[in-house]
PDB file of N, CA and C in Angstrom:
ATOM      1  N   UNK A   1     -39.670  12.468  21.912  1.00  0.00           N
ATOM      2  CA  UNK A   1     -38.698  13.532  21.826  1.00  0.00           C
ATOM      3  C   UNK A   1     -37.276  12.978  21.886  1.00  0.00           C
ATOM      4  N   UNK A   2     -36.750  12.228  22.830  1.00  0.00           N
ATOM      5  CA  UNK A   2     -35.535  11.486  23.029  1.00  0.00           C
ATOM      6  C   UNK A   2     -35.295  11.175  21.994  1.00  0.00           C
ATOM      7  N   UNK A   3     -36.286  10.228  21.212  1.00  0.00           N
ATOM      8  CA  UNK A   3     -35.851   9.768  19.344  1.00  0.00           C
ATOM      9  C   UNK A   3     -35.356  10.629  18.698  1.00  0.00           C
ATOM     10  N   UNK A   4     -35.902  11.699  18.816  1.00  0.00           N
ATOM     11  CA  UNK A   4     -36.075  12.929  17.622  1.00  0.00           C
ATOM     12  C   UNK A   4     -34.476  13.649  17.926  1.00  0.00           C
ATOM     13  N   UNK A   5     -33.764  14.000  19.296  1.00  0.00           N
ATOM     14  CA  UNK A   5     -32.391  14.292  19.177  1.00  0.00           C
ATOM     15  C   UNK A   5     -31.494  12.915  19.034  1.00  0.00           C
ATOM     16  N   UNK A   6     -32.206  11.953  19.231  1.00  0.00           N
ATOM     17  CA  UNK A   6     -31.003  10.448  18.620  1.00  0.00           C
ATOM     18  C   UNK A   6     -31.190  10.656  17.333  1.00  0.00           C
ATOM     19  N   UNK A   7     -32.016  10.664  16.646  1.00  0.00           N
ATOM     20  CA  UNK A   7     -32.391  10.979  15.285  1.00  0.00           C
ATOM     21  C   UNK A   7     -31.335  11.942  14.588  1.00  0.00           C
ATOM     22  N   UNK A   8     -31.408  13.100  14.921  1.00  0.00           N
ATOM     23  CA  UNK A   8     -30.492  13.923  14.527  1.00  0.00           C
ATOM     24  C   UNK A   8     -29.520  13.580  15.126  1.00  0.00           C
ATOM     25  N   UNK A   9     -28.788  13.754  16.102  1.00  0.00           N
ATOM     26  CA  UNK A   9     -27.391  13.007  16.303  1.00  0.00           C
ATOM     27  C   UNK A   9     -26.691  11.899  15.697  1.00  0.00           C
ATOM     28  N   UNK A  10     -27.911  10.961  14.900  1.00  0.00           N
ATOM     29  CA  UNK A  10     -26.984   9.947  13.916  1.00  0.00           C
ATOM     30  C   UNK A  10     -26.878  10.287  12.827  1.00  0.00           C
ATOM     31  N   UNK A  11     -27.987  11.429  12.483  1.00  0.00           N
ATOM     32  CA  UNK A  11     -27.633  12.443  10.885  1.00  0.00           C
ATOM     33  C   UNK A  11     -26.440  12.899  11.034  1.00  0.00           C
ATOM     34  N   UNK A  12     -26.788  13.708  11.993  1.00  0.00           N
ATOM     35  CA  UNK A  12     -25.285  14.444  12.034  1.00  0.00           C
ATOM     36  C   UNK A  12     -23.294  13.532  11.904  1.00  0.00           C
ATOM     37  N   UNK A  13     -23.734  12.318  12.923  1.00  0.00           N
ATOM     38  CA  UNK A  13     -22.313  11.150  12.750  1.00  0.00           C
ATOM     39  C   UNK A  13     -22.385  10.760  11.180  1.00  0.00           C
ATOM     40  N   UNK A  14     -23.057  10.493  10.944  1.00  0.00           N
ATOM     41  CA  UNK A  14     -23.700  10.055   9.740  1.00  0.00           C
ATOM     42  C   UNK A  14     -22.915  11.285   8.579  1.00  0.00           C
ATOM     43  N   UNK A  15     -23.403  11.975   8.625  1.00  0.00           N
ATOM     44  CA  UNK A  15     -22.327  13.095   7.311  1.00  0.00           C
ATOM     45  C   UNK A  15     -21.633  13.568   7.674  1.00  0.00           C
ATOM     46  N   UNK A  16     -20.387  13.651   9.337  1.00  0.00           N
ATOM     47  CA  UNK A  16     -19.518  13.728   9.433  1.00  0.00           C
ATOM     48  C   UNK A  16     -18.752  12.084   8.850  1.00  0.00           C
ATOM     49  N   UNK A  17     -18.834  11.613   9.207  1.00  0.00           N
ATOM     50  CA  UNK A  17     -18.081  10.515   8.684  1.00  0.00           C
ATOM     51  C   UNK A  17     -18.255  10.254   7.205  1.00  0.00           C
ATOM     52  N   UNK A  18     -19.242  10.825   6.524  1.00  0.00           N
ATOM     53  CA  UNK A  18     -18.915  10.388   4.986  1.00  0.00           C
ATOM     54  C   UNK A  18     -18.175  11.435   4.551  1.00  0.00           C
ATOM     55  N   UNK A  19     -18.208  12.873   5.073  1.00  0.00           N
ATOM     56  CA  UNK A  19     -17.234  13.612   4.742  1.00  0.00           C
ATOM     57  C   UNK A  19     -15.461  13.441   4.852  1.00  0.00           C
ATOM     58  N   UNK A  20     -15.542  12.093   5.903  1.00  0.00           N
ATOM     59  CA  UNK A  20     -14.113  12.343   6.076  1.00  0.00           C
ATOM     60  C   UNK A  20     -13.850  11.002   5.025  1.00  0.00           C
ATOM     61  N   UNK A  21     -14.901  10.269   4.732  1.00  0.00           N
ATOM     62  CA  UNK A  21     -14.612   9.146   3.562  1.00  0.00           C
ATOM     63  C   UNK A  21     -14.319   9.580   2.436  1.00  0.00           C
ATOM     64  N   UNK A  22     -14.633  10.862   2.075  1.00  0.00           N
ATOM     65  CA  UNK A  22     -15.070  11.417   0.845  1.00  0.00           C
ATOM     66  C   UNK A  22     -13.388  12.198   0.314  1.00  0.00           C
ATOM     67  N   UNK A  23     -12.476  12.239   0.927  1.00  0.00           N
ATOM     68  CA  UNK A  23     -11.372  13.131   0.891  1.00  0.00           C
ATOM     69  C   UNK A  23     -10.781  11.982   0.323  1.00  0.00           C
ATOM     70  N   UNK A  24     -10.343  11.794  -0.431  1.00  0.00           N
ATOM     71  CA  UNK A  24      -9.475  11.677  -1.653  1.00  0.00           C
ATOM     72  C   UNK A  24      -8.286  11.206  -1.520  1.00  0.00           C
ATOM     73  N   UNK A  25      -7.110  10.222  -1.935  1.00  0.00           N
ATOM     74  CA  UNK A  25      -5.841  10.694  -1.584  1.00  0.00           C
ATOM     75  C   UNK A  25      -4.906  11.598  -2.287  1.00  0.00           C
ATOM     76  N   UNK A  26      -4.019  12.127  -2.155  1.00  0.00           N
ATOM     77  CA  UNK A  26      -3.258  12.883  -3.022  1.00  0.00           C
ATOM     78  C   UNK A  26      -2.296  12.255  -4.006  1.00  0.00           C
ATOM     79  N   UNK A  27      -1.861  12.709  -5.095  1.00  0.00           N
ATOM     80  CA  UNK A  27      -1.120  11.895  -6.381  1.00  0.00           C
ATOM     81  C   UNK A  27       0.626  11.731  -5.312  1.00  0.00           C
ATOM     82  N   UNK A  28       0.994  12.054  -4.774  1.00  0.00           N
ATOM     83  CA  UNK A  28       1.600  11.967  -3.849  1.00  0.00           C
ATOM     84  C   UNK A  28       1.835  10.240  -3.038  1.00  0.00           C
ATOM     85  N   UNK A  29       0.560  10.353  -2.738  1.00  0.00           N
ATOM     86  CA  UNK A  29       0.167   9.067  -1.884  1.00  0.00           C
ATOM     87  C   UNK A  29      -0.188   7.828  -3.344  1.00  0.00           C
ATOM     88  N   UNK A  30      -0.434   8.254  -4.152  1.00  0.00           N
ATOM     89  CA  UNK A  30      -0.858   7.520  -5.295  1.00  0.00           C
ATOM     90  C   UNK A  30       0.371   6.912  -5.701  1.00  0.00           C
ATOM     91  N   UNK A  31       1.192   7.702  -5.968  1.00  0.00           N
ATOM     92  CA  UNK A  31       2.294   7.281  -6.635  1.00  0.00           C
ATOM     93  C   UNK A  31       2.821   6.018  -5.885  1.00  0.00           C
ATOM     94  N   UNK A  32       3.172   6.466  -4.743  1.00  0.00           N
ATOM     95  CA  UNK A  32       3.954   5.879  -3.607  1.00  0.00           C
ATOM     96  C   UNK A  32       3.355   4.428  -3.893  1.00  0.00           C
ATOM     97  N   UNK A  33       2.297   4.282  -3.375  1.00  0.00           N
ATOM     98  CA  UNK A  33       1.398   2.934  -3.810  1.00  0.00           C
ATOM     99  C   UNK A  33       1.622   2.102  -5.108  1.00  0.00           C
ATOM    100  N   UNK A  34       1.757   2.793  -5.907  1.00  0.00           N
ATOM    101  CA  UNK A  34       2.417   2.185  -7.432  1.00  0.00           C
ATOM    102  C   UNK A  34       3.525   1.803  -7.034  1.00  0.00           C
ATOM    103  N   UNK A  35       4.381   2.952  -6.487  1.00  0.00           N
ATOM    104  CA  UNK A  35       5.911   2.387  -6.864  1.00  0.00           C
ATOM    105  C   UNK A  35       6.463   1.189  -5.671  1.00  0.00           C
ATOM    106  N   UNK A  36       5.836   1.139  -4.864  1.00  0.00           N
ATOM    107  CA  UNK A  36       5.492  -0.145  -3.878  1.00  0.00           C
ATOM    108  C   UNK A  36       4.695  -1.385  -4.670  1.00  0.00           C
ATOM    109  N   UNK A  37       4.057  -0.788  -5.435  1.00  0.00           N
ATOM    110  CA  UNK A  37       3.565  -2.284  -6.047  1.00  0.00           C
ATOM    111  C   UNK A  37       4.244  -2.292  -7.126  1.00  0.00           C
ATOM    112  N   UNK A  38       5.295  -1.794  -7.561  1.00  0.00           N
ATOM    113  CA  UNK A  38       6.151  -2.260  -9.167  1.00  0.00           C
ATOM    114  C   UNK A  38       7.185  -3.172  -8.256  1.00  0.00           C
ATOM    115  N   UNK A  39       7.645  -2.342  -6.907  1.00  0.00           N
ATOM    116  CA  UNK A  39       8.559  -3.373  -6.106  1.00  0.00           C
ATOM    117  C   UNK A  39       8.364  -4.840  -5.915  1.00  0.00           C
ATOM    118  N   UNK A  40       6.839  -5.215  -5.388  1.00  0.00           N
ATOM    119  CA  UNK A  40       6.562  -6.115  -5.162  1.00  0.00           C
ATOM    120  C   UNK A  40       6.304  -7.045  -6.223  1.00  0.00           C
ATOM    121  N   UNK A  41       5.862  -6.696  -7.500  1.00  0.00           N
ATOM    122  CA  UNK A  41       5.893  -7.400  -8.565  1.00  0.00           C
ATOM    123  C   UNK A  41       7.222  -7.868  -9.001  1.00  0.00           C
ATOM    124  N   UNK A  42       8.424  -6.788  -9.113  1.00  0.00           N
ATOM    125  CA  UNK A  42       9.620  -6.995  -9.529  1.00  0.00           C
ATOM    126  C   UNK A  42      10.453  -8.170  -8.547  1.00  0.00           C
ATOM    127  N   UNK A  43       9.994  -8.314  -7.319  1.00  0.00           N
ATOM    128  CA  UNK A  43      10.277  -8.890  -5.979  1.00  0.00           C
ATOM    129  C   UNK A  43      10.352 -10.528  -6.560  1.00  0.00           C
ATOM    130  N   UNK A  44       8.409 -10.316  -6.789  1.00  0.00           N
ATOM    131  CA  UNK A  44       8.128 -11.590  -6.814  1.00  0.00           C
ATOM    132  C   UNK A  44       8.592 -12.915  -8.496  1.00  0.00           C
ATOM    133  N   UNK A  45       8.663 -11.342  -8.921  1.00  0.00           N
ATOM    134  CA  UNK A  45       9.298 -12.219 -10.148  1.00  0.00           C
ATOM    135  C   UNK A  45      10.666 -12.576 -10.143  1.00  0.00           C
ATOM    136  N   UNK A  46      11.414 -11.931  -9.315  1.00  0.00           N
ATOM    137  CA  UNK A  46      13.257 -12.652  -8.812  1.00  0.00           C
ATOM    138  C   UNK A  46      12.726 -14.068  -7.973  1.00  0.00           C
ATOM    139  N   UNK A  47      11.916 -13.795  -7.068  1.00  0.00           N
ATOM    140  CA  UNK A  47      11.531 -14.589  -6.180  1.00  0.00           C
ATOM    141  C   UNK A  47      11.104 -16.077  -7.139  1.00  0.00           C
ATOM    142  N   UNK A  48      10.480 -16.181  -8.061  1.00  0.00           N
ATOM    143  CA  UNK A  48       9.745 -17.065  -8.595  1.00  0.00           C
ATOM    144  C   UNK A  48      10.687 -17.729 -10.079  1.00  0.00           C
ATOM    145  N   UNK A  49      11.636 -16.344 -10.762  1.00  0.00           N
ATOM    146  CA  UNK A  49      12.884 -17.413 -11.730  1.00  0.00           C
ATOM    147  C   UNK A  49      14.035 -17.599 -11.085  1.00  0.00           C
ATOM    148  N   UNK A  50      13.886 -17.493  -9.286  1.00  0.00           N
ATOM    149  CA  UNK A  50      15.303 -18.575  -8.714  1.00  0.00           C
ATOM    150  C   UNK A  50      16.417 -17.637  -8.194  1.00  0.00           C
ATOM    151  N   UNK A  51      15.885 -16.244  -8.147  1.00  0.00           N
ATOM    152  CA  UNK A  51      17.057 -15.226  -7.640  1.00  0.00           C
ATOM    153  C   UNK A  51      17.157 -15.225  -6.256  1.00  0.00           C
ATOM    154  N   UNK A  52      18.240 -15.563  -5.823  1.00  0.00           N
ATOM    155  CA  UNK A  52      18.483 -15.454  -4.223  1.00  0.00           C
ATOM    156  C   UNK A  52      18.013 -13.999  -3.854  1.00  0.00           C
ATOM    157  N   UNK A  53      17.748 -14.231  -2.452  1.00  0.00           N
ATOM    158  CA  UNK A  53      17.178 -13.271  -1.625  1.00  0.00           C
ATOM    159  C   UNK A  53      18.890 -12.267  -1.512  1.00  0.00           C
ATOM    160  N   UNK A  54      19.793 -12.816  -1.491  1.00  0.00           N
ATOM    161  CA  UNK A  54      20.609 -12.176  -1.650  1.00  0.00           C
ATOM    162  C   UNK A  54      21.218 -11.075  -2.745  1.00  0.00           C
ATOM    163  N   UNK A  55      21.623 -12.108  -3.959  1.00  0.00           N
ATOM    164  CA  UNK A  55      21.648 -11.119  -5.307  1.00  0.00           C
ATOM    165  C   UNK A  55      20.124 -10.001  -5.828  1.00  0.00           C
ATOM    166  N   UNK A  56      18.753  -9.600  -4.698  1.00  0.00           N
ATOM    167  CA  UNK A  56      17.675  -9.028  -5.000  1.00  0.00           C
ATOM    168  C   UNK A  56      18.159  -8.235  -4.639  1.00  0.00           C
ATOM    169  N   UNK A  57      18.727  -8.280  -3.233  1.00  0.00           N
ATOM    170  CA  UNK A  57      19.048  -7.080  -2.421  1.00  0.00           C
ATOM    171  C   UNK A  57      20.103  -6.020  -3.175  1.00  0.00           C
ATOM    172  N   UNK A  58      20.855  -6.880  -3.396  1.00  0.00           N
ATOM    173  CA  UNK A  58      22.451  -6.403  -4.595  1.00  0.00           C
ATOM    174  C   UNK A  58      21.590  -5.197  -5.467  1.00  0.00           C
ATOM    175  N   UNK A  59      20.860  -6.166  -5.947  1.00  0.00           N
ATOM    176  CA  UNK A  59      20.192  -5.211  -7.443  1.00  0.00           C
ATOM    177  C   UNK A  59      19.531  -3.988  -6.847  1.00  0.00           C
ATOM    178  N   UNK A  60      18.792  -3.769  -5.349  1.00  0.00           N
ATOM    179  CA  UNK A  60      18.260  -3.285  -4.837  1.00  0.00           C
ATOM    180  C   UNK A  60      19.419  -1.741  -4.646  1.00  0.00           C
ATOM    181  N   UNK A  61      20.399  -2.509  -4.328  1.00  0.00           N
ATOM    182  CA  UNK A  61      21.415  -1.300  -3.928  1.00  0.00           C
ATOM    183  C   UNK A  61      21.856  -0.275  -5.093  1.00  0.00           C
ATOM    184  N   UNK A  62      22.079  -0.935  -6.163  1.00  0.00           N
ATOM    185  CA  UNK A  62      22.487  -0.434  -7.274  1.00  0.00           C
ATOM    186  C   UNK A  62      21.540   0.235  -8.052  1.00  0.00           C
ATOM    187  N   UNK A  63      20.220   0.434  -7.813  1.00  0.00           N
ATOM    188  CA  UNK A  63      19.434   1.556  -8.535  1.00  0.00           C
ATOM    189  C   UNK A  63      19.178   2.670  -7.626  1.00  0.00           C
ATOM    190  N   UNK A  64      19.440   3.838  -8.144  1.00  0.00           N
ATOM    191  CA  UNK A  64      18.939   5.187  -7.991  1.00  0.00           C
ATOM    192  C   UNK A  64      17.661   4.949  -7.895  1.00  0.00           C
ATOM    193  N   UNK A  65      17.248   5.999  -6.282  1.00  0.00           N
ATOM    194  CA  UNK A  65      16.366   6.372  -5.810  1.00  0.00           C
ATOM    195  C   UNK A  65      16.065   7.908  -5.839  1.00  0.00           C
ATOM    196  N   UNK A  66      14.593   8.333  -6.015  1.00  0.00           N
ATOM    197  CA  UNK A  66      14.458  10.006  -6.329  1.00  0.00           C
ATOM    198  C   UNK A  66      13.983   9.926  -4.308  1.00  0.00           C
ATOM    199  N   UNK A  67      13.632   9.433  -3.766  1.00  0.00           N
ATOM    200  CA  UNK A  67      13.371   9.775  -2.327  1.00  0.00           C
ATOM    201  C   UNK A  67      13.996   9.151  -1.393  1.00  0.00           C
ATOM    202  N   UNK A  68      14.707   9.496  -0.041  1.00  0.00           N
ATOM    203  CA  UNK A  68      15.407   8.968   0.392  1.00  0.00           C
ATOM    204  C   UNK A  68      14.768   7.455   1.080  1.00  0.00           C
ATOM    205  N   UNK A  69      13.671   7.517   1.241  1.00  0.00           N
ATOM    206  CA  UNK A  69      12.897   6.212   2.076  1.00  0.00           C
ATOM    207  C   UNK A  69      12.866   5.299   1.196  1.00  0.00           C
ATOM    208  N   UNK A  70      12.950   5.739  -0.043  1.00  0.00           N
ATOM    209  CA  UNK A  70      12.496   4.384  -0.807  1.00  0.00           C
ATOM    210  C   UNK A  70      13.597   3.418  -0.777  1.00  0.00           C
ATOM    211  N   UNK A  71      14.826   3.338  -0.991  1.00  0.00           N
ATOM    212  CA  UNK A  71      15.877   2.183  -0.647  1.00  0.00           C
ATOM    213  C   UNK A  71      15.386   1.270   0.552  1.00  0.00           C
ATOM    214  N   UNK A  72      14.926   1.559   1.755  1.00  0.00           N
ATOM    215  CA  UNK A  72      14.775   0.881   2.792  1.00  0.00           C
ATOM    216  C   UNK A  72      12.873   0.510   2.571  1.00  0.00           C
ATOM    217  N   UNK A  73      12.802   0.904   2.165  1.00  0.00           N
ATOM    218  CA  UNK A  73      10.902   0.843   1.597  1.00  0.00           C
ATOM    219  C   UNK A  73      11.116  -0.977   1.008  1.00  0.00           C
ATOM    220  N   UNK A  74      11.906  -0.239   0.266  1.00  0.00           N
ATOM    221  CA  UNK A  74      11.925  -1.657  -1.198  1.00  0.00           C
ATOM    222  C   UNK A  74      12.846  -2.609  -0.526  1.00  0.00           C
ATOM    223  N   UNK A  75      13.691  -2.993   0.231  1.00  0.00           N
ATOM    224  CA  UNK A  75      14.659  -3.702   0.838  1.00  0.00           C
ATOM    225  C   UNK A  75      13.131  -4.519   1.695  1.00  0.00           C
ATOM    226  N   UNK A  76      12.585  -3.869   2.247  1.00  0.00           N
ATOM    227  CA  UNK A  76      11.514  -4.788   3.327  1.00  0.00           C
ATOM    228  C   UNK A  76      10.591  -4.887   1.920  1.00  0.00           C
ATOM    229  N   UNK A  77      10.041  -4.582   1.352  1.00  0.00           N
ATOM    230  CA  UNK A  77       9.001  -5.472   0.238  1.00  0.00           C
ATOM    231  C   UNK A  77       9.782  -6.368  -0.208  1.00  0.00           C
ATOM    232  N   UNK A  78      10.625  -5.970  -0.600  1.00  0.00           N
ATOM    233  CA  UNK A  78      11.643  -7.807  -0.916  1.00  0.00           C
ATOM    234  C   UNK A  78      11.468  -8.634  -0.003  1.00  0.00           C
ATOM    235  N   UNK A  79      12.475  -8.142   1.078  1.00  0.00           N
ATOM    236  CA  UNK A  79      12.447  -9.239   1.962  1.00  0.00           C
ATOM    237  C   UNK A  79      11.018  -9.819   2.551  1.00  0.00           C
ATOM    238  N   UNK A  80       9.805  -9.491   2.579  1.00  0.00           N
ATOM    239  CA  UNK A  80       8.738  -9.426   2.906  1.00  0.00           C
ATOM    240  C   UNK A  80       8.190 -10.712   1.666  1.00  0.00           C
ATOM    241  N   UNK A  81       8.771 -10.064   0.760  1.00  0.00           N
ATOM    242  CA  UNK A  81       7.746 -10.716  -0.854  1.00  0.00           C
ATOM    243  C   UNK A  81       8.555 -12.368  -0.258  1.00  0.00           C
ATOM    244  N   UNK A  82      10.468 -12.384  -0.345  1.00  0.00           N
ATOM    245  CA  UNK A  82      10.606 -13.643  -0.298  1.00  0.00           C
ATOM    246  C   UNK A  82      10.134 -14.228   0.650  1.00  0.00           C
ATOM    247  N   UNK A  83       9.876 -13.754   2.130  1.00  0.00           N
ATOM    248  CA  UNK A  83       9.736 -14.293   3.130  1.00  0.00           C
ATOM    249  C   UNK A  83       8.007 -14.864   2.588  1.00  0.00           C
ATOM    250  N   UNK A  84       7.717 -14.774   2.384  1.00  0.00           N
ATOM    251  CA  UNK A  84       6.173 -15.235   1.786  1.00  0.00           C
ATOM    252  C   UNK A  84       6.182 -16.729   0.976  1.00  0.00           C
ATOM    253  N   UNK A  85       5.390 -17.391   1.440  1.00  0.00           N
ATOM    254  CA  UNK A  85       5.299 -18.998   0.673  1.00  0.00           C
ATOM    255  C   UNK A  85       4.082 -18.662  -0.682  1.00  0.00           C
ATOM    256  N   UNK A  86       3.946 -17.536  -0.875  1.00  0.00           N
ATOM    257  CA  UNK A  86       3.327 -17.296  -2.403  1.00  0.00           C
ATOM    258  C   UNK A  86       3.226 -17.727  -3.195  1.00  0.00           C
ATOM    259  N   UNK A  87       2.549 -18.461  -4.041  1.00  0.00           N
ATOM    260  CA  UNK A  87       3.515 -18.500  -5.559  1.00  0.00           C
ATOM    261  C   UNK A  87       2.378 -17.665  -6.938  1.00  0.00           C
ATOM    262  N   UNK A  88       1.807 -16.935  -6.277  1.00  0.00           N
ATOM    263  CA  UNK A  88       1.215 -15.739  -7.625  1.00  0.00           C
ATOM    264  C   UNK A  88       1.913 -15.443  -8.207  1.00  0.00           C
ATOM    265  N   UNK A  89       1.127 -15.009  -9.688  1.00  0.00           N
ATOM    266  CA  UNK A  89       1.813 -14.406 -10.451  1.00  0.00           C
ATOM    267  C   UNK A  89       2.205 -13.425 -10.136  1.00  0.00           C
ATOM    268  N   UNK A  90       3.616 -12.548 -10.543  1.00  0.00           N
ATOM    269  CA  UNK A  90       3.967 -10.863 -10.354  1.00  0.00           C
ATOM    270  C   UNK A  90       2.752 -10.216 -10.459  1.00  0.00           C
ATOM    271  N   UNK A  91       1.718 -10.326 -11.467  1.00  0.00           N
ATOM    272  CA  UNK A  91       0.727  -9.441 -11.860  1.00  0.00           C
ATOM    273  C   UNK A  91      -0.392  -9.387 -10.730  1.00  0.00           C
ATOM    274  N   UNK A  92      -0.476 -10.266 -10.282  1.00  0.00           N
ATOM    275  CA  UNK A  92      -1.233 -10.486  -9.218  1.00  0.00           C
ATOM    276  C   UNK A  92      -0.845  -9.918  -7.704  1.00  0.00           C
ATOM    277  N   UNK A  93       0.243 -10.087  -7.471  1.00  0.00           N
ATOM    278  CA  UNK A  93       1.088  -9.349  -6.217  1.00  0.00           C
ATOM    279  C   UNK A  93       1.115  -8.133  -6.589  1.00  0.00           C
ATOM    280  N   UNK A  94       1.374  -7.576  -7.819  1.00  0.00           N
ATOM    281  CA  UNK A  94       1.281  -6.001  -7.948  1.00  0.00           C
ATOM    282  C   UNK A  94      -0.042  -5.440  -7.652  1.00  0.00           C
ATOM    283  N   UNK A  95      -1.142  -6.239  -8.448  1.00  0.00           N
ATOM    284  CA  UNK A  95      -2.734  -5.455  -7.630  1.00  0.00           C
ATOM    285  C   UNK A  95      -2.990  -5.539  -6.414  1.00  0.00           C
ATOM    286  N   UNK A  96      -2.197  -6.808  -5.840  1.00  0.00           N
ATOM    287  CA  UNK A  96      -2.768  -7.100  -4.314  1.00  0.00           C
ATOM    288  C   UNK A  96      -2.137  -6.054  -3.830  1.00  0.00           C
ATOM    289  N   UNK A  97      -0.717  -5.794  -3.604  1.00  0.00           N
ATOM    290  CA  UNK A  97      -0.714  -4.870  -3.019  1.00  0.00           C
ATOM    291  C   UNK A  97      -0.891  -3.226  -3.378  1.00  0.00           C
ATOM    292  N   UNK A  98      -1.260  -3.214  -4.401  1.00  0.00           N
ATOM    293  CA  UNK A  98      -1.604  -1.763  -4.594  1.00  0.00           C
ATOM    294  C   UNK A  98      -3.087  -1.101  -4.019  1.00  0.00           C
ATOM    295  N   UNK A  99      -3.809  -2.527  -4.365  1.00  0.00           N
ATOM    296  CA  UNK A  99      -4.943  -2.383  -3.510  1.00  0.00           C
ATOM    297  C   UNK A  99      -4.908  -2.550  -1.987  1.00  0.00           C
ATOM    298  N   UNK A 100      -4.311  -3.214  -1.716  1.00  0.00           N
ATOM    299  CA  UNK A 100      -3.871  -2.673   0.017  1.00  0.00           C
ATOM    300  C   UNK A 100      -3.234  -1.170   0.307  1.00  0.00           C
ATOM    301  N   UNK A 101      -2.433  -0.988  -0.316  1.00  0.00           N
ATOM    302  CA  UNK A 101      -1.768   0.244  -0.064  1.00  0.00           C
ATOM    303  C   UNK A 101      -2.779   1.241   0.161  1.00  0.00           C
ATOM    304  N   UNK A 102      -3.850   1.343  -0.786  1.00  0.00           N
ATOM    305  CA  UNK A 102      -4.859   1.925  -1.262  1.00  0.00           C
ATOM    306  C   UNK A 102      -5.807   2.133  -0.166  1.00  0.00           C
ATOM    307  N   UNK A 103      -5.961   0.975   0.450  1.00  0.00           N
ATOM    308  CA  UNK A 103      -6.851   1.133   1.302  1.00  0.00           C
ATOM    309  C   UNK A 103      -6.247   1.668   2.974  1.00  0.00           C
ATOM    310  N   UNK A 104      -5.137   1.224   2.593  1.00  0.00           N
ATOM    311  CA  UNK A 104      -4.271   1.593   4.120  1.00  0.00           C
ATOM    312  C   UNK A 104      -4.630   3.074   3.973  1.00  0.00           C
ATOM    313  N   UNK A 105      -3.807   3.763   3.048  1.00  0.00           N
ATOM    314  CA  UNK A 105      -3.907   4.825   3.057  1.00  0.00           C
ATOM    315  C   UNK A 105      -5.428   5.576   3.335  1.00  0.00           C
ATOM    316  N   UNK A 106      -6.192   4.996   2.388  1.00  0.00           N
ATOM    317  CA  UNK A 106      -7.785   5.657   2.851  1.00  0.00           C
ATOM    318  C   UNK A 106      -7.901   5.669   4.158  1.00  0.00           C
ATOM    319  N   UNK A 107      -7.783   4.537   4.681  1.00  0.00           N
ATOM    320  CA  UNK A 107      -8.308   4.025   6.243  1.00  0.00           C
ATOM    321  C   UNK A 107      -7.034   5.445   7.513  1.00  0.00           C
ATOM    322  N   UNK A 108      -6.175   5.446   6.897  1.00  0.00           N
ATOM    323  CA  UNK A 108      -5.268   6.355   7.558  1.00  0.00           C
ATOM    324  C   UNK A 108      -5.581   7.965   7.501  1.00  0.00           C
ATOM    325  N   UNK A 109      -6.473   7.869   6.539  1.00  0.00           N
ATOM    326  CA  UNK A 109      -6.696   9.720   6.352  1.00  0.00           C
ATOM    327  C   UNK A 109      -7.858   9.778   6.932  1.00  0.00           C
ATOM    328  N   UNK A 110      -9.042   8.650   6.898  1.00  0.00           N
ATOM    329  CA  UNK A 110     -10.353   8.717   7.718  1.00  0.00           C
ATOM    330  C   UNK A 110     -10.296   8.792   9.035  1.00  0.00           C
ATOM    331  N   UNK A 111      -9.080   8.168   9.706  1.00  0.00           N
ATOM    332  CA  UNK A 111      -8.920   8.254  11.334  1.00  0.00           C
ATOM    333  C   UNK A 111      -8.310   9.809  11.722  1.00  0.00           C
ATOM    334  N   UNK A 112      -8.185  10.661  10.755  1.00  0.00           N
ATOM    335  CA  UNK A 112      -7.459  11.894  11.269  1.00  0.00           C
ATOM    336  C   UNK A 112      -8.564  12.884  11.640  1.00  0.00           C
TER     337      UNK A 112
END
């Protein structure tokens, strides 16, 4: 008998937790993840034809942002990308981190 309610009690953990795997992120959260990984690509390619960490930042200041976080978003992926002894391709830093983002985010909506 003891088995038989452990039994069901791990059914039950068991499709609560794939339900909360199963939720999706929003195009919202999607985007964000892209436009964090166009940063980091764009980062790593100043980073890699010889652009000071300085003149990135410059360029950083001078484009229009549609959300207010993103200026300070993209200022630390720079500084983050140069601070890195990397030497991937841009194309490669853009999946890596999009696929991190990706998963941060999953892993952040499953703990709620």
């Amino acid at each position: 008998m003891r088995f038989g309610y452990a039994g069901a009690v791990a059914l039950v953990l068991m499709s609560v937790m794939t339900s909360a795997q199963a939720r999706e992120l929003n195009r919202k959260q999607i985007e964000m993840c892209r436009w964090g990984s166009e940063v980091a690509r764009s980062a790593q390619h100043s980073k890699l034809s010889g652009t000071t960490l300085w003149r990135a930042r410059e360029n950083l200041k001078t484009r229009k942002y549609p959300e207010r976080w993103m200026p300070r978003m993209a200022l630390g992926i720079t500084e983050q990308t140069y601070a890195s002894r990397s030497r991937l391709q841009p194309a490669s830093v853009k999946k890596t981190y999009y696929d991190g983002c990706i998963r941060h985010e999953r892993n952040r909506i499953a703990r709620r």
